[in-house]
PDB file of N, CA and C in Angstrom:
ATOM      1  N   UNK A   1       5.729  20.959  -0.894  1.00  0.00           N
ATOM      2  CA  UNK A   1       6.036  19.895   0.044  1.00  0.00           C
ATOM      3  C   UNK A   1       4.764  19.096   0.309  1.00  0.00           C
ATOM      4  N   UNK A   2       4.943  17.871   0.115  1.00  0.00           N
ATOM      5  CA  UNK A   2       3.562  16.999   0.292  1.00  0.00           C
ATOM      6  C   UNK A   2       3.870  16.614   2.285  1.00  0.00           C
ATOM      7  N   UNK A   3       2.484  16.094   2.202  1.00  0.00           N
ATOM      8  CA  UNK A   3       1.728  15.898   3.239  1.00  0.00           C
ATOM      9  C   UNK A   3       2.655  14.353   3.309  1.00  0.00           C
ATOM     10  N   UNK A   4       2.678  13.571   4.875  1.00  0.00           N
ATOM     11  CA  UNK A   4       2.884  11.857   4.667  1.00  0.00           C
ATOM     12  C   UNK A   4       1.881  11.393   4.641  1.00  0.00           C
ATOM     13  N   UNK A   5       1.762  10.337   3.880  1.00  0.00           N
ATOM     14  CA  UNK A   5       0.265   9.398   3.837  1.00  0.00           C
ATOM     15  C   UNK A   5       0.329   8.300   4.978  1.00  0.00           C
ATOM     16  N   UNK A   6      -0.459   7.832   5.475  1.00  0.00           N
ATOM     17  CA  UNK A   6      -0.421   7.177   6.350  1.00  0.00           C
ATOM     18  C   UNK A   6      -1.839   6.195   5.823  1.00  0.00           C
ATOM     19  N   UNK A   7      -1.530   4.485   5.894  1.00  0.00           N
ATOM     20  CA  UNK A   7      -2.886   3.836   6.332  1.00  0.00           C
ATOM     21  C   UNK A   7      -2.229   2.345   6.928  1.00  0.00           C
ATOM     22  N   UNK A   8      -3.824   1.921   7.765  1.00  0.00           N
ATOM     23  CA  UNK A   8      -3.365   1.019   8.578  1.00  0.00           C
ATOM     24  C   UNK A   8      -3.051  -0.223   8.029  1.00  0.00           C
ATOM     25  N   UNK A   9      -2.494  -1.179   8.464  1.00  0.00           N
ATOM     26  CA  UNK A   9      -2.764  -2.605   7.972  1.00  0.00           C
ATOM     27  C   UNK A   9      -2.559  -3.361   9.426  1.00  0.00           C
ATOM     28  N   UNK A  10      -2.655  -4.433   9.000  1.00  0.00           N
ATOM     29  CA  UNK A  10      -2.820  -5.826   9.782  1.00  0.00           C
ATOM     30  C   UNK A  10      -2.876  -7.088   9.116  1.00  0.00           C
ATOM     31  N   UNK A  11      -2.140  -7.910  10.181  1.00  0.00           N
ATOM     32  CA  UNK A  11      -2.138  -9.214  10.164  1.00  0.00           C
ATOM     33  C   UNK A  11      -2.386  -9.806  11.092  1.00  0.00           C
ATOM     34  N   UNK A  12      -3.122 -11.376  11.376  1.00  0.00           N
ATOM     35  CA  UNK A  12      -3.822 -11.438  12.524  1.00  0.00           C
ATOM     36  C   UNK A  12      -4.206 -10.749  13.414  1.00  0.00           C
ATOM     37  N   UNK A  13      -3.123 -10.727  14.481  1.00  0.00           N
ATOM     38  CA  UNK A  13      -3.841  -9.517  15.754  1.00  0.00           C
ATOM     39  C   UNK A  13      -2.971  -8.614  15.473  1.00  0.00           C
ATOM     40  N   UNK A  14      -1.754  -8.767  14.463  1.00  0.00           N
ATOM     41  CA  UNK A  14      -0.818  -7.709  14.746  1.00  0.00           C
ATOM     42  C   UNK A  14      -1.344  -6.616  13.590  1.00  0.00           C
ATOM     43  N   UNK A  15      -1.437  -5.423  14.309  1.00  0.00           N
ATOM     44  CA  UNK A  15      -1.918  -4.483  13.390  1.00  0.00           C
ATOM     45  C   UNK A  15       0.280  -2.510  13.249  1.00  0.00           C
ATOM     46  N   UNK A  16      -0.097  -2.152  12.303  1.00  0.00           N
ATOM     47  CA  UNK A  16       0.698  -1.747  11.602  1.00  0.00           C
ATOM     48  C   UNK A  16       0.801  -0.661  10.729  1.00  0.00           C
ATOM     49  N   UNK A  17       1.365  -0.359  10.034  1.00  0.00           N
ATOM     50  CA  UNK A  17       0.490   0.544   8.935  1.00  0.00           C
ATOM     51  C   UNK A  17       1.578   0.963   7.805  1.00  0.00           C
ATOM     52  N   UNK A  18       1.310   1.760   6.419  1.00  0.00           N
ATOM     53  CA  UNK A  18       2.531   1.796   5.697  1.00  0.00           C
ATOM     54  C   UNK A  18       2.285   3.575   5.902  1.00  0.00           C
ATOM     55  N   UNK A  19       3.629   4.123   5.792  1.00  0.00           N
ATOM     56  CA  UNK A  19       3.407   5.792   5.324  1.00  0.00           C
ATOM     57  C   UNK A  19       4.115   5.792   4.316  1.00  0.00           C
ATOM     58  N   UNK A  20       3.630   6.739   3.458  1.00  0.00           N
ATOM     59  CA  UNK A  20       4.361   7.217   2.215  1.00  0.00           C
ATOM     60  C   UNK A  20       4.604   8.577   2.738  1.00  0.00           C
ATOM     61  N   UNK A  21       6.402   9.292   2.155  1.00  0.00           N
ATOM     62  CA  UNK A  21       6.833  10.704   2.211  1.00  0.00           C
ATOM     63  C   UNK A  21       7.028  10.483   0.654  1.00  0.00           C
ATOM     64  N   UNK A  22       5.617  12.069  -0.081  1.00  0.00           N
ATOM     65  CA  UNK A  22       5.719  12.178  -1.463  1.00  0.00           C
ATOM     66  C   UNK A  22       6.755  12.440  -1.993  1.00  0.00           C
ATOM     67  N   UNK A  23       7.263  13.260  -0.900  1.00  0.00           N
ATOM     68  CA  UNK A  23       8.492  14.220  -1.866  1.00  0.00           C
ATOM     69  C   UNK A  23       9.734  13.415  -2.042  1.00  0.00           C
ATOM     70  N   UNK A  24      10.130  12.379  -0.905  1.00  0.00           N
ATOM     71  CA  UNK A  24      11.302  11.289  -0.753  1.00  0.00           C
ATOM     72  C   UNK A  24      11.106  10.482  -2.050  1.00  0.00           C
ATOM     73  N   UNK A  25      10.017  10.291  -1.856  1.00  0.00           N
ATOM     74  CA  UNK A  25       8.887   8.776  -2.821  1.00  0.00           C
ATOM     75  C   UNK A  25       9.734   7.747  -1.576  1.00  0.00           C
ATOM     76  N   UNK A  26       9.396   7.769  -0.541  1.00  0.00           N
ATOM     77  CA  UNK A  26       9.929   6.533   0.164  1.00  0.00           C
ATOM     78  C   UNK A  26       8.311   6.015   0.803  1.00  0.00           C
ATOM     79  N   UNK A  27       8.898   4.989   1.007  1.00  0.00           N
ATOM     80  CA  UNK A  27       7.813   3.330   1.592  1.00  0.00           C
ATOM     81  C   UNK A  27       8.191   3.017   3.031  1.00  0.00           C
ATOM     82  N   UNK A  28       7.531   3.163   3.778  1.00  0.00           N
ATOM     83  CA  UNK A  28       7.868   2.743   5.433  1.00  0.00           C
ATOM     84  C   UNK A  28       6.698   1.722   5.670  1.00  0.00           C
ATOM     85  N   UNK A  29       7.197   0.640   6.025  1.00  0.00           N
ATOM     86  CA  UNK A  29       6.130  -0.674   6.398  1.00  0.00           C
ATOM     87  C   UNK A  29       6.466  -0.852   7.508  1.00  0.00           C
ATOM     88  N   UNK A  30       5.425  -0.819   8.768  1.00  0.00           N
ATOM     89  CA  UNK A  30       5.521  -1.159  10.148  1.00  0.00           C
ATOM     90  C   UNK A  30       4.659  -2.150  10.342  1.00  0.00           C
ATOM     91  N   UNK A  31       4.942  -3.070  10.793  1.00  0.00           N
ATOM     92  CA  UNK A  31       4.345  -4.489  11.285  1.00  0.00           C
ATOM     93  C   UNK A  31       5.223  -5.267  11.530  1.00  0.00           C
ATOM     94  N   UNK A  32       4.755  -5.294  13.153  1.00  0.00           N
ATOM     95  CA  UNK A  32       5.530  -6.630  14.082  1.00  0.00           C
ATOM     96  C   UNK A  32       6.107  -7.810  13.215  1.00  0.00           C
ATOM     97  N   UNK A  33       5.283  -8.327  12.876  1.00  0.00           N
ATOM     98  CA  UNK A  33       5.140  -9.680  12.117  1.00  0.00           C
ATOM     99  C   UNK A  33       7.079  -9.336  10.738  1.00  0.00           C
ATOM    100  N   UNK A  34       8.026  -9.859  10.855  1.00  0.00           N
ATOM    101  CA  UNK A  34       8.544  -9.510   9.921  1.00  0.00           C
ATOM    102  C   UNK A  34       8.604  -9.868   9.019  1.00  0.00           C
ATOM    103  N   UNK A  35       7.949 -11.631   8.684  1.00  0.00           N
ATOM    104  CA  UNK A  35       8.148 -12.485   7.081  1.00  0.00           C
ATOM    105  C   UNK A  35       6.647 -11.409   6.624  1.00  0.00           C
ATOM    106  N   UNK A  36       5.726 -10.944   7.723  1.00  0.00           N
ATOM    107  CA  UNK A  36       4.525 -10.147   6.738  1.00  0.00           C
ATOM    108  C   UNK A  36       5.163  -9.037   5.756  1.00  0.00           C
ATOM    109  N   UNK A  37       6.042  -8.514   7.803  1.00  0.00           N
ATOM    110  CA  UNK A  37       6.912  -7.146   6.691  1.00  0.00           C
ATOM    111  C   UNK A  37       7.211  -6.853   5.602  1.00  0.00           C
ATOM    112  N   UNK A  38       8.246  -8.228   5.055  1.00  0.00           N
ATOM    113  CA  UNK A  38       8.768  -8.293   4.309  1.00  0.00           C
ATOM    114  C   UNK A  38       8.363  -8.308   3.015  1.00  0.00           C
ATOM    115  N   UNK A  39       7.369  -9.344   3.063  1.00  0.00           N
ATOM    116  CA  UNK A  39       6.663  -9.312   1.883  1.00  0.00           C
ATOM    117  C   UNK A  39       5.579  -8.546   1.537  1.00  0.00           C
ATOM    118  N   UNK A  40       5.301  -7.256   2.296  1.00  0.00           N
ATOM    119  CA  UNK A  40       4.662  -5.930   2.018  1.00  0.00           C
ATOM    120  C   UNK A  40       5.542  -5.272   1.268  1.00  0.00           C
ATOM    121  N   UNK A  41       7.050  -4.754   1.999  1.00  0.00           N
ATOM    122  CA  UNK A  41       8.386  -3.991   1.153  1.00  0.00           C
ATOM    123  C   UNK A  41       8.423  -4.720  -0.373  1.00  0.00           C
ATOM    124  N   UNK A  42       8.895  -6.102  -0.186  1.00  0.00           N
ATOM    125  CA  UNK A  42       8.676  -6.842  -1.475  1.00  0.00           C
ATOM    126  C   UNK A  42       7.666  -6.504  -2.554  1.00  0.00           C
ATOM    127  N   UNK A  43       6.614  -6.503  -2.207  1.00  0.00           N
ATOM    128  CA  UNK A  43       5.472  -6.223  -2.843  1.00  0.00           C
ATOM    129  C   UNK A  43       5.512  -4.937  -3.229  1.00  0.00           C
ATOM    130  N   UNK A  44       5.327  -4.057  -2.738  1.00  0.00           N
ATOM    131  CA  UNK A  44       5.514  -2.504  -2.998  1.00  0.00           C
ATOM    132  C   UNK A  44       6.980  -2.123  -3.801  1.00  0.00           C
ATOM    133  N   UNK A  45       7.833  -2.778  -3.639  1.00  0.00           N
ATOM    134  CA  UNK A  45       9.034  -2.052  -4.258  1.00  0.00           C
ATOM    135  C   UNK A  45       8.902  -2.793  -6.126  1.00  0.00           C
ATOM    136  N   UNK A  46       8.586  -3.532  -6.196  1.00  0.00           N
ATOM    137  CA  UNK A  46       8.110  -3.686  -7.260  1.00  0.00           C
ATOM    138  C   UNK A  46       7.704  -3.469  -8.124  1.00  0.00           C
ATOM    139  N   UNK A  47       7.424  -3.452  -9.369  1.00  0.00           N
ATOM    140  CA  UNK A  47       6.565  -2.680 -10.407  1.00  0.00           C
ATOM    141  C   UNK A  47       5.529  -4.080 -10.629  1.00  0.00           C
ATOM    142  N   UNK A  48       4.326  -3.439 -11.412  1.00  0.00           N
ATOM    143  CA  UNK A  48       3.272  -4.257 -11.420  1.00  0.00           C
ATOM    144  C   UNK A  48       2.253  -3.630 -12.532  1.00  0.00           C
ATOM    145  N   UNK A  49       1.986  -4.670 -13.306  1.00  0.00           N
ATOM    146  CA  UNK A  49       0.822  -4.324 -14.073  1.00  0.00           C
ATOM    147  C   UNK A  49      -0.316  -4.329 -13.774  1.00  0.00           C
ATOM    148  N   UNK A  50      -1.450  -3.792 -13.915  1.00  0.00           N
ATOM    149  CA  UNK A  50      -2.639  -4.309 -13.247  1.00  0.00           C
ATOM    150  C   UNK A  50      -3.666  -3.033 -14.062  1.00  0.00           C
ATOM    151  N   UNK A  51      -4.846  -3.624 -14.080  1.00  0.00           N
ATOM    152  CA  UNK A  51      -5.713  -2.995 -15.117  1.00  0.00           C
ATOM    153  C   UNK A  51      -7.224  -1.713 -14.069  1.00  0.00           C
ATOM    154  N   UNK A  52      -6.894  -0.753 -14.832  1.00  0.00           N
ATOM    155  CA  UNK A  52      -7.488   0.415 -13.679  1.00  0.00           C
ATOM    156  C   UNK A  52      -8.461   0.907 -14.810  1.00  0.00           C
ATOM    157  N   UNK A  53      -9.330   1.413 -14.226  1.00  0.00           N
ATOM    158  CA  UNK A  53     -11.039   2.096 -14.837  1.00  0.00           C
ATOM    159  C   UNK A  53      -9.825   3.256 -15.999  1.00  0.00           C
ATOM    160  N   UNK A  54     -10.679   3.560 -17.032  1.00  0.00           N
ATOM    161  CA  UNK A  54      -9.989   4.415 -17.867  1.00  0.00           C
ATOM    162  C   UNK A  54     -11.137   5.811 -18.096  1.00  0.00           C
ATOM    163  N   UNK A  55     -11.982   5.541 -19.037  1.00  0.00           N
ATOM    164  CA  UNK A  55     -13.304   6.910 -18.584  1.00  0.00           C
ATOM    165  C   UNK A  55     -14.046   6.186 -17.772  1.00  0.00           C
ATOM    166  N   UNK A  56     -14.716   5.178 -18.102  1.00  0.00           N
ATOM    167  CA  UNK A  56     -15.833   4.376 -17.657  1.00  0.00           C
ATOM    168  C   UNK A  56     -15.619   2.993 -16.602  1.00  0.00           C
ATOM    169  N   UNK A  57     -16.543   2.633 -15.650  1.00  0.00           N
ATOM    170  CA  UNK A  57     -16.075   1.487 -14.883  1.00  0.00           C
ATOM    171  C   UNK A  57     -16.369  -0.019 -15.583  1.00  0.00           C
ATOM    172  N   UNK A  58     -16.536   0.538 -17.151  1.00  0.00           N
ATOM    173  CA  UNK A  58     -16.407  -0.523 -18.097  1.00  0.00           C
ATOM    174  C   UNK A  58     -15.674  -0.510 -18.930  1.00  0.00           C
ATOM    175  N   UNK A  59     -14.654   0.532 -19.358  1.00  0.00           N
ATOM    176  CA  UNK A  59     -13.688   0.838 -19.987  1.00  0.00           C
ATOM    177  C   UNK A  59     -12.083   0.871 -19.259  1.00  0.00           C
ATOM    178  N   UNK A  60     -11.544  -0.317 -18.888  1.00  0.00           N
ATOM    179  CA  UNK A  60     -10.319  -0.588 -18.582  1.00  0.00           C
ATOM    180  C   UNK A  60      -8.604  -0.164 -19.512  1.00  0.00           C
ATOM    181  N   UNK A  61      -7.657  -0.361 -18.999  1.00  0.00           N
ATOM    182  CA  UNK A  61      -6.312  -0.187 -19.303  1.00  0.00           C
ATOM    183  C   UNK A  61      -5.567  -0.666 -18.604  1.00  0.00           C
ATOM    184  N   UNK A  62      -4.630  -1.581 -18.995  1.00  0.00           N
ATOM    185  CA  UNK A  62      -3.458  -2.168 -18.470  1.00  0.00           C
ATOM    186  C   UNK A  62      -2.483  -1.357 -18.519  1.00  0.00           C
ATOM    187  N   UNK A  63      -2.149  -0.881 -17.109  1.00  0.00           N
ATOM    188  CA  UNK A  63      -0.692   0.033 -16.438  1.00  0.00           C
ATOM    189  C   UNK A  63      -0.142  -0.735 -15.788  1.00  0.00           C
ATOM    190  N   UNK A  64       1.995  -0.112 -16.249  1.00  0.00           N
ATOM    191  CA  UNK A  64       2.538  -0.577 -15.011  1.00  0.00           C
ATOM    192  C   UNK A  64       2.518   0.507 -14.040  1.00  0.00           C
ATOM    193  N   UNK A  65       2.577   0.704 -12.695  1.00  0.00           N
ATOM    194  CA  UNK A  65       2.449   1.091 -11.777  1.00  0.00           C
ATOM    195  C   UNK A  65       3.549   0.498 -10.840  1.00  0.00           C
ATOM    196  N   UNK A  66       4.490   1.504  -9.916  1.00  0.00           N
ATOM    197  CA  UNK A  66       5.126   1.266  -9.048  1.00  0.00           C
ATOM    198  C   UNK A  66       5.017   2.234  -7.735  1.00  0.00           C
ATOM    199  N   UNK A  67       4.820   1.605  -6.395  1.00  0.00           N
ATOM    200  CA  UNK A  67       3.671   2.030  -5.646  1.00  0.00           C
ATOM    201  C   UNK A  67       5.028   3.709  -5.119  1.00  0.00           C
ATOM    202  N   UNK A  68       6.094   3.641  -5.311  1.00  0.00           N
ATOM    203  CA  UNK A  68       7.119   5.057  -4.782  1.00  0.00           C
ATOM    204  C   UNK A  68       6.556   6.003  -5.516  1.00  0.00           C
ATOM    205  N   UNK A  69       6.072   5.639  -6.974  1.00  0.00           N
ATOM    206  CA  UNK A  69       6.254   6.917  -7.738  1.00  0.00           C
ATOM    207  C   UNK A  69       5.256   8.240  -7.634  1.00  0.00           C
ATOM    208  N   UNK A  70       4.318   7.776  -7.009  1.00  0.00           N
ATOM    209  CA  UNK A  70       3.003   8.464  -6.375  1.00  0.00           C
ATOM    210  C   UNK A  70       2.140   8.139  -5.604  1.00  0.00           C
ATOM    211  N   UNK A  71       1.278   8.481  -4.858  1.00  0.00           N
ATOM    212  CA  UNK A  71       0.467   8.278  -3.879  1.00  0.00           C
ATOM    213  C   UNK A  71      -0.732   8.002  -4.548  1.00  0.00           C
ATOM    214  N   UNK A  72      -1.537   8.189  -5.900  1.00  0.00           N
ATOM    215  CA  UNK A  72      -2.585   7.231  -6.695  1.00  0.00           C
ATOM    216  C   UNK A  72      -2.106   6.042  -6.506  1.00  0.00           C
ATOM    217  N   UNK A  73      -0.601   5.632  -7.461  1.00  0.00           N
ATOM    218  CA  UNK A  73      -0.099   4.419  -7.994  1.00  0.00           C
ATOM    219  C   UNK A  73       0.088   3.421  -6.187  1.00  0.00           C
ATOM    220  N   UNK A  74       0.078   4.061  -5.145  1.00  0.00           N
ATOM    221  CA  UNK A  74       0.901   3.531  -3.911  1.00  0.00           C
ATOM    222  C   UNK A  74      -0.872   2.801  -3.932  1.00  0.00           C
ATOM    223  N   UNK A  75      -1.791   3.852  -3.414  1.00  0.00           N
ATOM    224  CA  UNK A  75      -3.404   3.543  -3.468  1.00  0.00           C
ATOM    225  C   UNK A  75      -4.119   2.098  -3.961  1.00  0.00           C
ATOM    226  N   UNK A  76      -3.648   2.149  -5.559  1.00  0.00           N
ATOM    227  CA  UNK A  76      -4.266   1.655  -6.181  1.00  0.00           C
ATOM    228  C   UNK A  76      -3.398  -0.296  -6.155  1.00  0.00           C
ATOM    229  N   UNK A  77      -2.066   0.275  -6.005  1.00  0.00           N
ATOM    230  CA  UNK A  77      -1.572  -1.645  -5.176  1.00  0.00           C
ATOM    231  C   UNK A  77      -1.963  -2.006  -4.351  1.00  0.00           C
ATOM    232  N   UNK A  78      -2.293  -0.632  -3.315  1.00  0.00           N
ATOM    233  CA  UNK A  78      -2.517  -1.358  -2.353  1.00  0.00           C
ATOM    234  C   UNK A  78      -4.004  -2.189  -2.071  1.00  0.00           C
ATOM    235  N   UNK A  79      -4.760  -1.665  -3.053  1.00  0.00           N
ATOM    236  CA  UNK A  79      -6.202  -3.033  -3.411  1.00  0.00           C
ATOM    237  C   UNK A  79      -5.807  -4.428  -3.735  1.00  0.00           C
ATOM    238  N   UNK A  80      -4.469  -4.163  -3.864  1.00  0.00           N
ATOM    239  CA  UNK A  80      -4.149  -5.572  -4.745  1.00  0.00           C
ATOM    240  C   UNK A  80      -3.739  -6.427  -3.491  1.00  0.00           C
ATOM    241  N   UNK A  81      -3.057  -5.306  -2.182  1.00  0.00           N
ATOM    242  CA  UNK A  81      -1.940  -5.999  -1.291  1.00  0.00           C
ATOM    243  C   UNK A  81      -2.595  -7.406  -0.570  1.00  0.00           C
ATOM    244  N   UNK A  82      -3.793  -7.739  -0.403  1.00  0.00           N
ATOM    245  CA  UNK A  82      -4.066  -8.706   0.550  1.00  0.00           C
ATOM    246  C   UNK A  82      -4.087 -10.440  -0.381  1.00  0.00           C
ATOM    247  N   UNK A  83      -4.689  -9.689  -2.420  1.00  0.00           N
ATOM    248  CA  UNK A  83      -4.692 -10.915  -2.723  1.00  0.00           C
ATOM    249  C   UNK A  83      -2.721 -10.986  -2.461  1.00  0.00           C
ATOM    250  N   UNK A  84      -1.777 -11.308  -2.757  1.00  0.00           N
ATOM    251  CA  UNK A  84      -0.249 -11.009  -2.514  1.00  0.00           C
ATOM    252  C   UNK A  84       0.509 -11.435  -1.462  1.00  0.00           C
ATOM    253  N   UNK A  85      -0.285 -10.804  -0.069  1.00  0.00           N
ATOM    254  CA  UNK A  85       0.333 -10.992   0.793  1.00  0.00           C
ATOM    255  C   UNK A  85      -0.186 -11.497   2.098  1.00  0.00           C
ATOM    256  N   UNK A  86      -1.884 -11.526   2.051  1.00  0.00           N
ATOM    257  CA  UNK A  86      -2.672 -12.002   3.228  1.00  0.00           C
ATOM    258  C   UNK A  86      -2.325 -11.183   4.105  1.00  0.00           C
ATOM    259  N   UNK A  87      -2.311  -9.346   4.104  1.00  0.00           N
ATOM    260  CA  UNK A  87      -1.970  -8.457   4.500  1.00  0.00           C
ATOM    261  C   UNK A  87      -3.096  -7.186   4.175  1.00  0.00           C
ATOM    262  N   UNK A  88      -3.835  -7.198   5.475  1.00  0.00           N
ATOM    263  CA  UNK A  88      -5.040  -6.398   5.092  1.00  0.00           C
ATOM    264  C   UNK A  88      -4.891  -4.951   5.447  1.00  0.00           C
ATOM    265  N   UNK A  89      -5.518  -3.936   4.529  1.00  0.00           N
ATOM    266  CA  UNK A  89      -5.567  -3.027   4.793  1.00  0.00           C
ATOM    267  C   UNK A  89      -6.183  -2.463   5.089  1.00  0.00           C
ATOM    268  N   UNK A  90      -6.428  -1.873   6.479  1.00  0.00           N
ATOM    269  CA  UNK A  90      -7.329  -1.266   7.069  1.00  0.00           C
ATOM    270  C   UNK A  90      -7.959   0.537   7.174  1.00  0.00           C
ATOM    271  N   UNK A  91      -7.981   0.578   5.276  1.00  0.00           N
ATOM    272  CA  UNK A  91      -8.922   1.636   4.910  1.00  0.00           C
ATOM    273  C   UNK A  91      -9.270   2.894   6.395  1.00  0.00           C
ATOM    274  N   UNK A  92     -10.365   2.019   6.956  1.00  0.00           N
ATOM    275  CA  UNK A  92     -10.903   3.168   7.733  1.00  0.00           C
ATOM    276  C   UNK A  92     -10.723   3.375   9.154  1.00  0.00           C
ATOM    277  N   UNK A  93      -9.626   2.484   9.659  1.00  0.00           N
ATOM    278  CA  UNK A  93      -9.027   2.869  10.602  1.00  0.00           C
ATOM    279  C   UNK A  93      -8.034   3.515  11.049  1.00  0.00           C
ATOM    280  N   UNK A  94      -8.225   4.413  12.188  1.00  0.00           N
ATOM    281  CA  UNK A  94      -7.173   5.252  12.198  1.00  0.00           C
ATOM    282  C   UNK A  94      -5.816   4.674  12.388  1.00  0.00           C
ATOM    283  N   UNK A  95      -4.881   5.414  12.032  1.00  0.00           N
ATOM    284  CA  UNK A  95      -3.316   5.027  11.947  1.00  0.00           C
ATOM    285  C   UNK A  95      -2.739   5.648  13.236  1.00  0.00           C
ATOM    286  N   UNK A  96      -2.359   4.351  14.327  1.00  0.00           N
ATOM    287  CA  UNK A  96      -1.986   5.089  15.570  1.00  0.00           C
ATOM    288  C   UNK A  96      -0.563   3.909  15.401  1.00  0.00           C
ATOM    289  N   UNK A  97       0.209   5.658  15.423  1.00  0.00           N
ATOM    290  CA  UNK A  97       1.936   4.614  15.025  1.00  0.00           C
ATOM    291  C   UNK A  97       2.381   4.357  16.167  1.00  0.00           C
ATOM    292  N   UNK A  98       2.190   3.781  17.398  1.00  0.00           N
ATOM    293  CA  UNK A  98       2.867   3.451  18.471  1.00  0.00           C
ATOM    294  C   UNK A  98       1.678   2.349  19.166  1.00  0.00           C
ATOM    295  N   UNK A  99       1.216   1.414  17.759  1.00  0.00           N
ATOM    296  CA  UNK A  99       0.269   0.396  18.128  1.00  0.00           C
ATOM    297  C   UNK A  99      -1.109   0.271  18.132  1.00  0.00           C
ATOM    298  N   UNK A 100      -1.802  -0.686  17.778  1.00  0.00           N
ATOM    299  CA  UNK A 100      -3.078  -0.481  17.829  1.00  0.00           C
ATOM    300  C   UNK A 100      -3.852   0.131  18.673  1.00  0.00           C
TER     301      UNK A 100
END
């Protein structure tokens, strides 16, 4: 049984956060804001190509990646989420689900 992932995001002042449940493979996006919402779910339910380090941080590979299927693949969109959606993710802040 996996752990839920939890990290924060934000938009303007409104702050939010996504959790992943591994074992569901489900996507929960919380943020006030709902056209942000939306186009976080949008974004994430998606599949996506995008090119990730392979041995070396000069040796690349183009993967598709869809962010349900694991918690790397969820990770590694979500670097992508702000060019996308102007939806930042806030890495090192804690995730307090009943608001900033």
């Amino acid at each position: 049984m996996g752990e839920i992932f939890r990290v924060a995001i934000h938009y303007d002042n409104d702050c939010g956060y996504i959790e992943y449940d591994p074992d569901k493979r489900e996507i929960r996006v919380v943020l006030g804001n709902q056209d942000k919402r939306q186009a976080v779910e949008e974004f994430l339910a998606k599949p996506h190509m995008v090119w990730v380090p392979k041995h070396t941080l000069q040796d690349f590979e183009e993967v598709r990646l869809v962010a349900a299927d694991n918690l790397e693949s969820l990770k590694i969109l979500l670097t992508h989420l702000w060019e996308h959606t102007k939806v930042l993710v806030d890495w090192s802040r804690e995730v307090h689900t009943e608001g900033c």
